[in-house]
Protein backbone atom coordinates (compact mmCIF):
# COMPACT_ATOMS: atom_id res chain seq x y z
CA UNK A 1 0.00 0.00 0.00
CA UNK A 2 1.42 3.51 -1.04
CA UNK A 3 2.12 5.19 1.99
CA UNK A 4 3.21 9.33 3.31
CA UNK A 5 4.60 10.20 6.38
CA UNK A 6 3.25 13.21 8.57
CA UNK A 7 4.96 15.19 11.30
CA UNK A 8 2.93 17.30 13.97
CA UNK A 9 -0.91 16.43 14.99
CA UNK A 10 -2.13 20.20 15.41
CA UNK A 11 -4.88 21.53 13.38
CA UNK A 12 -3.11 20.98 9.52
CA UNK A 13 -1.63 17.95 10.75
CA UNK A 14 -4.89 16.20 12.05
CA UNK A 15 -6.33 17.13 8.82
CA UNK A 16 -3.68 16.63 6.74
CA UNK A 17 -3.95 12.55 8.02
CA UNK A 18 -7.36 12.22 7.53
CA UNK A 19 -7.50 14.15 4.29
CA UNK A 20 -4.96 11.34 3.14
CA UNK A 21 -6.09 8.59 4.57
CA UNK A 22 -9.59 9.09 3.08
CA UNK A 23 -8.09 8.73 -0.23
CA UNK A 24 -7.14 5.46 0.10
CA UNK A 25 -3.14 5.74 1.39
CA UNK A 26 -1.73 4.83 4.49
CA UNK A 27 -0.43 7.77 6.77
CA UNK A 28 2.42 7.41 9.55
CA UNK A 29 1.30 10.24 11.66
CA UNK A 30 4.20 11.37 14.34
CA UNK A 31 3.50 14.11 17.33
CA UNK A 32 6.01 14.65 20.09
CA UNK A 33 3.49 15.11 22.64
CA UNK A 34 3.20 14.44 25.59
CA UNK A 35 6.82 12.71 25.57
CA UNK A 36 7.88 16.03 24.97
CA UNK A 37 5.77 18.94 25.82
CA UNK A 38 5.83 22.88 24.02
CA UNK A 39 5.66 26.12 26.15
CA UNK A 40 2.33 26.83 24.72
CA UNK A 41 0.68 23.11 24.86
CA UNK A 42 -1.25 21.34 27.86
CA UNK A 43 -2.10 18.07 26.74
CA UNK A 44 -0.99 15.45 24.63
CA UNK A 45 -4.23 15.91 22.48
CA UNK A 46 -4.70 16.45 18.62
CA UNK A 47 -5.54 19.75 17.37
CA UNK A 48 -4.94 21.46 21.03
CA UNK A 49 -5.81 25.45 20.41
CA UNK A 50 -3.40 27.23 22.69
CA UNK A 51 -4.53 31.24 21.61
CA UNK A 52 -8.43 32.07 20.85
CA UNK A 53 -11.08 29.65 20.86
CA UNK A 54 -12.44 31.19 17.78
CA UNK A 55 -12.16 30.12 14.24
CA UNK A 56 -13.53 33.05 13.23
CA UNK A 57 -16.09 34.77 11.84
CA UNK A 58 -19.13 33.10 9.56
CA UNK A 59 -21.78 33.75 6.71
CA UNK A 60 -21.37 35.42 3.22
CA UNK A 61 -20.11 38.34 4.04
CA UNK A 62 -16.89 37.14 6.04
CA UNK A 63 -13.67 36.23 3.99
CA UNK A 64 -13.46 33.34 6.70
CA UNK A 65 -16.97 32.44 6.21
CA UNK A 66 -15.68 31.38 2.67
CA UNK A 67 -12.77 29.72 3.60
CA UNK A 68 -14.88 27.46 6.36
CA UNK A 69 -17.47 26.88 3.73
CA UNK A 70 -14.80 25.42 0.61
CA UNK A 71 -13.26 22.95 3.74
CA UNK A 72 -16.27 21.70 4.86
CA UNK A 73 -17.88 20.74 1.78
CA UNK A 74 -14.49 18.74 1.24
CA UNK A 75 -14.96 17.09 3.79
CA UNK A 76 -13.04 18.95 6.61
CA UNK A 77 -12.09 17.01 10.17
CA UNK A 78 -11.50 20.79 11.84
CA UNK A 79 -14.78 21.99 10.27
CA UNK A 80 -16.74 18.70 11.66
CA UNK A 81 -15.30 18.86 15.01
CA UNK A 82 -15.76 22.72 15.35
CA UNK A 83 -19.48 21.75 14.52
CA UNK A 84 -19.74 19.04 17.27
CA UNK A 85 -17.93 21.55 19.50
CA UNK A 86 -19.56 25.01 19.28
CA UNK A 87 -20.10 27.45 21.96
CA UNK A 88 -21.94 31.26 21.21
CA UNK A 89 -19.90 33.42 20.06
CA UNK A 90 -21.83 35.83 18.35
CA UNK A 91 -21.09 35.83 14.23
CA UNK A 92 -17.86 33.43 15.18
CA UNK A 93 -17.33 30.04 14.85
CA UNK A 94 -16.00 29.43 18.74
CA UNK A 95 -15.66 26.31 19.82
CA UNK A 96 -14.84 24.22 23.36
CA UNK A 97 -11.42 23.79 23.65
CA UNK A 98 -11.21 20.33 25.13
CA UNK A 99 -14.24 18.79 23.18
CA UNK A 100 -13.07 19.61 20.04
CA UNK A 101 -9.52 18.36 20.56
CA UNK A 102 -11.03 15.30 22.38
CA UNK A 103 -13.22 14.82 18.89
CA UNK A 104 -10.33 15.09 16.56
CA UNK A 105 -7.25 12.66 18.62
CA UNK A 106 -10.55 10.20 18.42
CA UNK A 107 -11.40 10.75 15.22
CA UNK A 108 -7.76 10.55 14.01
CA UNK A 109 -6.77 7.55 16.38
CA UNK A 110 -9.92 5.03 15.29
CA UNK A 111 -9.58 5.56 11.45
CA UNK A 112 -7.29 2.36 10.25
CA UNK A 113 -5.46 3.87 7.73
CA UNK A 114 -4.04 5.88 10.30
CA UNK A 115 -0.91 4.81 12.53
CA UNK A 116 0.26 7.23 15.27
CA UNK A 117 3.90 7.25 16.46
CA UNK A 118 4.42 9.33 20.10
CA UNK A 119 7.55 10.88 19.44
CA UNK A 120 9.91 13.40 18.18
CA UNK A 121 10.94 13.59 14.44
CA UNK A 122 14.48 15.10 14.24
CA UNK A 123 14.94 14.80 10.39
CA UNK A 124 12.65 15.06 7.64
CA UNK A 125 12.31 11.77 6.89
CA UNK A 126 12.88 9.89 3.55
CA UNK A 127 9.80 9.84 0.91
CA UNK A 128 6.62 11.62 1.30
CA UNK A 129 6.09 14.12 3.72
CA UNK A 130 3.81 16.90 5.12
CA UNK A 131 5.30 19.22 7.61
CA UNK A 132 2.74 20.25 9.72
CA UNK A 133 4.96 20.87 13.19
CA UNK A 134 3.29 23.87 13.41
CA UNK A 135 4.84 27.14 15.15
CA UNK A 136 6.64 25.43 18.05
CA UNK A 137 8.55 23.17 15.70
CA UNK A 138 11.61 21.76 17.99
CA UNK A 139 14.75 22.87 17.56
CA UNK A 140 15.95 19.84 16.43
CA UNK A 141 13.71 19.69 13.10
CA UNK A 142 13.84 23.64 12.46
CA UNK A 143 17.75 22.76 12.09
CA UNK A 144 17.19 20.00 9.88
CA UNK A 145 14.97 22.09 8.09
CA UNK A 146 17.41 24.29 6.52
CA UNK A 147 19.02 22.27 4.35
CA UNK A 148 15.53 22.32 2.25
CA UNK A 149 15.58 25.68 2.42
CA UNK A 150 18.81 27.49 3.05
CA UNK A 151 18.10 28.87 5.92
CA UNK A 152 15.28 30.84 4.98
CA UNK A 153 12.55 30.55 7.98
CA UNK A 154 12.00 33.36 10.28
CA UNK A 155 10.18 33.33 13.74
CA UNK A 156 7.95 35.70 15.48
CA UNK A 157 6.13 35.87 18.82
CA UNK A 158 2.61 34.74 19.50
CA UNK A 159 0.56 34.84 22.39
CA UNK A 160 -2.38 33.78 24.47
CA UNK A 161 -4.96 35.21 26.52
CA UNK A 162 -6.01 34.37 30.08
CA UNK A 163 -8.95 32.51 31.07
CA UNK A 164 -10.92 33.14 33.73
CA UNK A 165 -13.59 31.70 35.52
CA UNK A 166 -17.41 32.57 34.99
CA UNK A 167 -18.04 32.72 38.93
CA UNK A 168 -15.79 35.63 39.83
CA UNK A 169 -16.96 37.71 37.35
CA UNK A 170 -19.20 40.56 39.18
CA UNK A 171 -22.10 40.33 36.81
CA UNK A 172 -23.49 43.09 38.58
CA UNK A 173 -20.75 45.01 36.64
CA UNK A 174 -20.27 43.33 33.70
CA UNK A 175 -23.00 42.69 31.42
CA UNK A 176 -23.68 40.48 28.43
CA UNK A 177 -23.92 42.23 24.95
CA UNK A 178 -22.71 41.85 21.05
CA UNK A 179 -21.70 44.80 19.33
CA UNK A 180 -24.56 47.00 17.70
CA UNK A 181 -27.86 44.76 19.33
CA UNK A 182 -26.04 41.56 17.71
CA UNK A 183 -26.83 38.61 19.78
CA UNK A 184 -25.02 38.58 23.70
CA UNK A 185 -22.81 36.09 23.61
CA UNK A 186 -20.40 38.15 24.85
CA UNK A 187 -19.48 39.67 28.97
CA UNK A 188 -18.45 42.94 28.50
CA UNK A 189 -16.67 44.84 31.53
CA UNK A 190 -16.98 48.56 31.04
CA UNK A 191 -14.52 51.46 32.19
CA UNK A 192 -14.90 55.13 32.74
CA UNK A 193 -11.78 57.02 31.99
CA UNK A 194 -10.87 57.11 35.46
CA UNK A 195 -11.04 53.26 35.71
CA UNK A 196 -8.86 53.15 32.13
CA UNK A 197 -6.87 55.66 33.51
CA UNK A 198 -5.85 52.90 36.30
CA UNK A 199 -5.84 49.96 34.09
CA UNK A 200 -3.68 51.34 31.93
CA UNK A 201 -0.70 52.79 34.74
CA UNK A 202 -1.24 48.74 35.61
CA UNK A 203 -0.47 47.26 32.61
CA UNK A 204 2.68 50.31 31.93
CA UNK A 205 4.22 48.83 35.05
CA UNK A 206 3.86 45.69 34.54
CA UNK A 207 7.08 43.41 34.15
CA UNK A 208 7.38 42.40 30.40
CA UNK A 209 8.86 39.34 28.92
CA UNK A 210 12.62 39.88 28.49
CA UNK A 211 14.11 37.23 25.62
CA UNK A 212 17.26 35.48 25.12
CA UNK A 213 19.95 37.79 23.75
CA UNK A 214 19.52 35.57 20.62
CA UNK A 215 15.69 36.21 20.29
CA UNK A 216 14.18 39.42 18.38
CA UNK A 217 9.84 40.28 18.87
CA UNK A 218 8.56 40.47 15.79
CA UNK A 219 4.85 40.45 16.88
CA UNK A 220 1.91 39.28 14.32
CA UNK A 221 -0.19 42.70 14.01
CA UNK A 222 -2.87 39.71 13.93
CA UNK A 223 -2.04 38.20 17.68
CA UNK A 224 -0.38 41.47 19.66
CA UNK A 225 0.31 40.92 23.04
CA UNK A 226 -1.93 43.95 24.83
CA UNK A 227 1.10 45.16 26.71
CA UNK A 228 2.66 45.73 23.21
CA UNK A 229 -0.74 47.65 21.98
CA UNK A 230 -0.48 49.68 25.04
CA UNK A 231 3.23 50.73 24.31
CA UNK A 232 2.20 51.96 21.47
CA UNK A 233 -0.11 54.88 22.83
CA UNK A 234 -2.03 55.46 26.20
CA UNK A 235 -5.64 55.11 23.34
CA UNK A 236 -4.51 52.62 21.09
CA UNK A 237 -6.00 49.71 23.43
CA UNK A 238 -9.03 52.07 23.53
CA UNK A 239 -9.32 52.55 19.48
CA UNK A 240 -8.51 48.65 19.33
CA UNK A 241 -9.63 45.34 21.33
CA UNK A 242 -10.67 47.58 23.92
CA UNK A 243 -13.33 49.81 21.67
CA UNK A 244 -16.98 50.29 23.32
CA UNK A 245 -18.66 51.43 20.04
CA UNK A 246 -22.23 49.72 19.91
CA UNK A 247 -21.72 48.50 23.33
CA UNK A 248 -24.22 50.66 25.60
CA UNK A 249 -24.14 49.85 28.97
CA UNK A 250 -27.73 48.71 29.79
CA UNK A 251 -27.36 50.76 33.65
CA UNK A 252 -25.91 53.96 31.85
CA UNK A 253 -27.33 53.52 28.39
CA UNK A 254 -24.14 55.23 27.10
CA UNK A 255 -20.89 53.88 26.01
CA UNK A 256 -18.56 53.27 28.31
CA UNK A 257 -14.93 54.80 27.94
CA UNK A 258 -13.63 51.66 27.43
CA UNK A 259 -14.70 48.29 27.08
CA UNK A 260 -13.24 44.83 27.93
CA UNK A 261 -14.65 42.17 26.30
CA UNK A 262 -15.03 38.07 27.45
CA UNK A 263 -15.62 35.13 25.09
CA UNK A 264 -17.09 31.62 26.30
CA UNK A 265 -14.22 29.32 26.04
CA UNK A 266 -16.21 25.95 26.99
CA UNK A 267 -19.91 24.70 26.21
CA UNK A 268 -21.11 24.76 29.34
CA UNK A 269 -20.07 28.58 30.31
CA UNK A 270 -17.63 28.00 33.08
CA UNK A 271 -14.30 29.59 31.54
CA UNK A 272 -14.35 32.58 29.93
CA UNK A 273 -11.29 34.40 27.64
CA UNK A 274 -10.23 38.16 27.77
CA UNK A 275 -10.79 39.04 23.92
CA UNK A 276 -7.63 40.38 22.53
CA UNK A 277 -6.09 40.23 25.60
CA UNK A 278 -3.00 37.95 24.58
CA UNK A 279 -0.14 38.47 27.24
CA UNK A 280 3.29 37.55 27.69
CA UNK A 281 3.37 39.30 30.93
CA UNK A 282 4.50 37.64 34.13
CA UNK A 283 1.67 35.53 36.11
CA UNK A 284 1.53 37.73 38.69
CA UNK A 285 1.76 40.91 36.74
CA UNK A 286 -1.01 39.57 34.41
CA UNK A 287 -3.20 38.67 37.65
CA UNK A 288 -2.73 42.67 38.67
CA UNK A 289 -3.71 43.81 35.55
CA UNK A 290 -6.85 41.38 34.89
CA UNK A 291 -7.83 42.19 38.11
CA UNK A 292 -7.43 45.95 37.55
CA UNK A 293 -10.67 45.53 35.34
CA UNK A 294 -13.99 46.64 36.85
CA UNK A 295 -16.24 43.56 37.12
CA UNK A 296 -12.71 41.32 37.17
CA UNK A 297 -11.09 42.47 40.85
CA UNK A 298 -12.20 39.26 41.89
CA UNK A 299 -11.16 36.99 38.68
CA UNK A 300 -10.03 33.84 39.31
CA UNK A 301 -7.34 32.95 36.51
CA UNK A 302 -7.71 29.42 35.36
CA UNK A 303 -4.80 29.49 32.47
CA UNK A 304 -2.65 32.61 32.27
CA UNK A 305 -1.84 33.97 29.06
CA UNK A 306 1.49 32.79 27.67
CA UNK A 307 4.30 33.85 25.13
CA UNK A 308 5.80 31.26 22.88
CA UNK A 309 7.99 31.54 19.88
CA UNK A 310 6.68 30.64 16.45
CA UNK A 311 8.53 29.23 13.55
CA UNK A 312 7.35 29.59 9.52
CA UNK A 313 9.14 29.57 6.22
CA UNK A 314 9.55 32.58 4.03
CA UNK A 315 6.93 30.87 1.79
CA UNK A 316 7.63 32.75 -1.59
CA UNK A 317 11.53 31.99 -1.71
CA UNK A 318 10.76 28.09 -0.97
CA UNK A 319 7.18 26.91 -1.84
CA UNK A 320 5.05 26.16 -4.56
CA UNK A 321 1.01 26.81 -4.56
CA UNK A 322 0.40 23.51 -4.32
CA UNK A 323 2.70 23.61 -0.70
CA UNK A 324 5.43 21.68 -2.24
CA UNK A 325 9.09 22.64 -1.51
CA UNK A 326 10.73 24.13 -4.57
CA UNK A 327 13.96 22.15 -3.24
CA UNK A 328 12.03 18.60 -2.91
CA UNK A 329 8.63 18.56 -4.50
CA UNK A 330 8.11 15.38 -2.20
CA UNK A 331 8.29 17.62 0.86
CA UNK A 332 5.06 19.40 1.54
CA UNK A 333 4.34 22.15 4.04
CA UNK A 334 1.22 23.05 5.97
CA UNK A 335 -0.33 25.51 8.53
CA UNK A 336 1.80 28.49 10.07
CA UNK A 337 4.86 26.60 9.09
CA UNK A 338 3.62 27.68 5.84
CA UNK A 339 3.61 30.94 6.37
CA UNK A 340 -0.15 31.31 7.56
CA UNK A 341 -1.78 32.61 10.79
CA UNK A 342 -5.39 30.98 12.08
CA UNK A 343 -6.80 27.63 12.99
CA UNK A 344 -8.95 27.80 10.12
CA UNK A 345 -5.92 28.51 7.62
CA UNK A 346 -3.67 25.93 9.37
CA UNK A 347 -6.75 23.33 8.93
CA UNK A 348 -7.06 24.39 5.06
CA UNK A 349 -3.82 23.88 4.35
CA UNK A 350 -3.67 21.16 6.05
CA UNK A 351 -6.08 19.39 3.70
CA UNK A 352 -4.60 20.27 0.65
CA UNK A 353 -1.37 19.09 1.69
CA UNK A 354 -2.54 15.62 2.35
CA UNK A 355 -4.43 15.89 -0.31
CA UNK A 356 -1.92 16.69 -2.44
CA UNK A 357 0.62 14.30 -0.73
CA UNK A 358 -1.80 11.09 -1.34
CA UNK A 359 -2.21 11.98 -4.93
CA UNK A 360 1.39 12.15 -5.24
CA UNK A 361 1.51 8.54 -3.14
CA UNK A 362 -1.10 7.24 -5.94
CA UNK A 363 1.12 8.72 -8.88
CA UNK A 364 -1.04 11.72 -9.73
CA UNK A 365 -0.10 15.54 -10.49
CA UNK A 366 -0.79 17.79 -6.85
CA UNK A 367 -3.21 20.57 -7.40
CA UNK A 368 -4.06 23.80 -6.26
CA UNK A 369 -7.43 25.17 -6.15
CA UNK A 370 -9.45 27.99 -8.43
CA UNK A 371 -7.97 31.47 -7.84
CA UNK A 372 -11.68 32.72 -7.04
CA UNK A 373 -11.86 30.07 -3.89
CA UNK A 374 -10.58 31.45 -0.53
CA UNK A 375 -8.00 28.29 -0.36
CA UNK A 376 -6.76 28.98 -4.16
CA UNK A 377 -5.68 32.83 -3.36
CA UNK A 378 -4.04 32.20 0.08
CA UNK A 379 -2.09 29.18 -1.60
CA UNK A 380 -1.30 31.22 -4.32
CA UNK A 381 -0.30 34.56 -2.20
CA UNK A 382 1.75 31.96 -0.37
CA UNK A 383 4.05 31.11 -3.51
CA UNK A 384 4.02 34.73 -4.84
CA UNK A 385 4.18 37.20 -2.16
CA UNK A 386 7.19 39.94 -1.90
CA UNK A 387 9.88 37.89 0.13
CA UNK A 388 11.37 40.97 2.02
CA UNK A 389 10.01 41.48 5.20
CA UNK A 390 7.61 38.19 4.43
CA UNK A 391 4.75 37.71 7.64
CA UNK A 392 2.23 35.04 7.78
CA UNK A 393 -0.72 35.42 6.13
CA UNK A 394 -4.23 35.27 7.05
CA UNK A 395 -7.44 34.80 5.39
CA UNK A 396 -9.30 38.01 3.88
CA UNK A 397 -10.75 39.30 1.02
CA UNK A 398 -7.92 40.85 -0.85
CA UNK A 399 -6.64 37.36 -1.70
CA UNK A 400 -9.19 36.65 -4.18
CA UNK A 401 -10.03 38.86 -7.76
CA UNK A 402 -12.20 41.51 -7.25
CA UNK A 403 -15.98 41.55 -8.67
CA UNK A 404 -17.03 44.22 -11.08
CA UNK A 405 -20.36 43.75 -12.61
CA UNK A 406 -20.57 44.70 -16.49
CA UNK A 407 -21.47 48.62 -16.59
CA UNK A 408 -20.68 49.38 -13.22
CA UNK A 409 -17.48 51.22 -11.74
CA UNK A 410 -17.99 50.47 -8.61
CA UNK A 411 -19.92 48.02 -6.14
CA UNK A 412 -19.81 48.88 -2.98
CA UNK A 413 -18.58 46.59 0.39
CA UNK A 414 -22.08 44.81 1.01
CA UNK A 415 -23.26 44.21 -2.37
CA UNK A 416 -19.98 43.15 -3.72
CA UNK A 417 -18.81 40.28 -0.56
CA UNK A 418 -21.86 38.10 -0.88
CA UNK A 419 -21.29 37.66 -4.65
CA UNK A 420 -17.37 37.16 -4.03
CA UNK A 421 -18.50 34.51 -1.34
CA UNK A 422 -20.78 32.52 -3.99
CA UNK A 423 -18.22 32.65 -6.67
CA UNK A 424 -15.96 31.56 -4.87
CA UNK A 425 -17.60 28.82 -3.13
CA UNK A 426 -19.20 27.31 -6.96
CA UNK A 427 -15.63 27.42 -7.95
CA UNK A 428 -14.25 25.58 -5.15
CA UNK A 429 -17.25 23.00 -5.40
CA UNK A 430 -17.03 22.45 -9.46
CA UNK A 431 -13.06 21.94 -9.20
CA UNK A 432 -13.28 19.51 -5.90
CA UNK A 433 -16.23 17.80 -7.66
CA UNK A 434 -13.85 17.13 -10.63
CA UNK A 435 -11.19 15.86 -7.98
CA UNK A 436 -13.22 13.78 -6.96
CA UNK A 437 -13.49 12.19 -10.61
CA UNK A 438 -9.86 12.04 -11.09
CA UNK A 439 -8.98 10.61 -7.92
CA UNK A 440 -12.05 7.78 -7.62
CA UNK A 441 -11.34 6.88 -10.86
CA UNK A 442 -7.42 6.44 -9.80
CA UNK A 443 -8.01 4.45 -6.57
């Protein structure tokens, strides 16, 4: 039986295996954990999510609406679990953290095409492969690494939020609301300016994390740690994750100064995550400076926010849209490895790399999708982006062709998205459909 070799179990791993496995080949599946654990990681579990809960948001007018729509009509393990999983969030696809990992290792572990090995890979092995170690790739493979791709990978810090738990919130402080009357799936803690005014010395004298000499911050602008938000500007916080437009509080009926904002982290409402809150802060500072929120002086922090390095290749100098190596086509690369940022990304890629690294098991050409489908542009930004100063990418709607309509100069933001989202998932479905053909017909 042909057979492909895959290294990491996260998100693009997970569904990289299944993705394969489905299509008839037989996938050697190796994660490190919990022999050997990551800064960011808890368990030994598939698919752990170690930053937001959310996969973000859905419907026809959301470029990650798109994205989650062309995955699961191919059949996506994320998408299914995230289904099975679901907690309110508002117009976001949240999920529970433990019950969707939980569905996934199962899911993974039971099908028999599937063999799991519980240990470190410290070479790319021979044949095969999909790289899907994911940021916190050990040191050992990064290393090995660069002899695919002469030493171009870069790494940048991520971080995580704290969770607290639903009990010491003071709910008769906080109050549940979604921006502009949307449903209230969300606990919202509201500030005066006085009460920012505090928050904010807090935060300022907080200890920060300090690297190794050898280590340089080069933050995501899509996961900033708050301290680094509030560095930049005693408002930014205030114009950014911390922004009370459309949130009235129902005791004032005015918005607040300020606004801090909780998401439901599990299905049954216990834990609760401080929404763009990721902190690399010291545990003790980050306890002062959660509980220097109105509503929160009482918080009890269940997981503190943590700081972790992340490790992706300078995708235009080494891949090809179809997340091949240009140095071994046999070699394929998914999630942030890859150069993206999100679960959902990670999971997308993901499944076109197994994909991709079956059909080459089963002696057909890899593919890449349409460039109208959310999948074919990120792919396809991947392999093409300006190399200088390359950051991971995620989803959005600049990735795909615009959409004029014949006569008109311009269509404006809500007319224009819902037609990009059907386009682009009838492309996705007419090219997978004719996948489908090829590869049945193969098998």
């Amino acid at each position: 039986m042909k057979s492909i070799s895959i290294i990491g179990a996260g998100l693009s791993g997970s569904e990289a295996a299944l993705a394969a496995a489905q299509l008839g080949v037989q996938v050697h599946l190796y994660e490190m954990r919990p022999t050997k654990m990551t800064p960011a990681h808890h368990t030994g579990n598939f698919a752990e999510l170690v930053c937001s809960n959310s996969l973000g948001g859905e419907g026809n007018t959301n470029a990650k609406g798109l994205l989650q729509a062309e995955i699961a009509h191919a059949g996506s393990l994320i998408m299914e679990a995230a289904r099975e999983s679901r907690v309110p969030a508002g117009g976001a696809l949240a999920v529970a953290r433990e019950g969707f990992s939980a569905y996934v290792t199962e899911k993974v572990r039971q099908h028999p095409l599937i063999q799991v090995y519980g240990e470190e890979v410290t070479k790319v092995p021979e044949g095969i492969v999909v790289l899907a170690s994911g940021p916190l790739t050990s040191d050992a493979l990064a290393e090995d690494l660069k002899r695919y791709t002469d030493g171009e990978h870069l790494s940048f810090y991520d971080a995580a939020a704290p969770v607290i738990s639903f009990d010491s919130i003071n709910m008769e402080i906080a109050y549940r609301k979604g921006r502009y009357d949307q449903e209230a799936d969300y606990i919202n803690c509201p500030m005066n300016r006085e009460q920012y005014d505090h928050w904010y010395n807090t935060i300022q004298e907080a200890r920060q994390h300090t690297p190794h000499d050898w280590e340089k911050l080069e933050f995501f602008e899509g996961c900033m740690p708050i301290e680094e938000i509030a560095r930049r500007g005693k408002d930014t916080p205030r114009f950014g994750p911390m922004k009370p437009r459309g949130l009235h509080d129902p005791r004032t009926d005015r918005e607040p100064y300020a606004v801090v904002q909780l998401r439901q982290e599990d299905q049954d409402g216990r834990m609760w995550s401080l929404v763009g809150f990721q902190t690399g802060l010291k545990w003790g500072d980050q306890k002062l400076m959660v509980q220097s929120i109105p509503g929160l002086e009482e918080a009890d922090i269940v997981r503190y926010g943590v700081m972790h390095r992340n490790t992706y290749l300078c995708a235009p100098k080494v891949l090809n849209n179809t997340l091949q190596l240009k140095a071994d086509p046999n070699v394929l690369v998914a999630g942030v490895l890859s150069g993206t940022e999100g679960y959902l990304e990670s999971a997308a890629t993901g499944w076109l790399a197994g994909t991709n690294a079956a059909r080459l098991a089963l002696g057909l050409e890899p593919v890449c999708p349409p460039e109208e489908s959310m999948l074919g542009g990120l792919v396809r930004y991947l392999a093409s982006a300006n190399p200088k100063g390359f950051q991971p990418m995620n989803t959005n709607w600049a990735l795909v062709p615009d959409f004029t309509i014949e006569g008109r100069k311009k269509i404006g933001k809500r007319e224009k998205r819902p037609l990009m989202f059907e386009r682009g998932l009838n492309a996705f479905k007419a090219w997978h459909a004719g996948l489908d053909q090829v590869t049945a017909g193969q098998i």
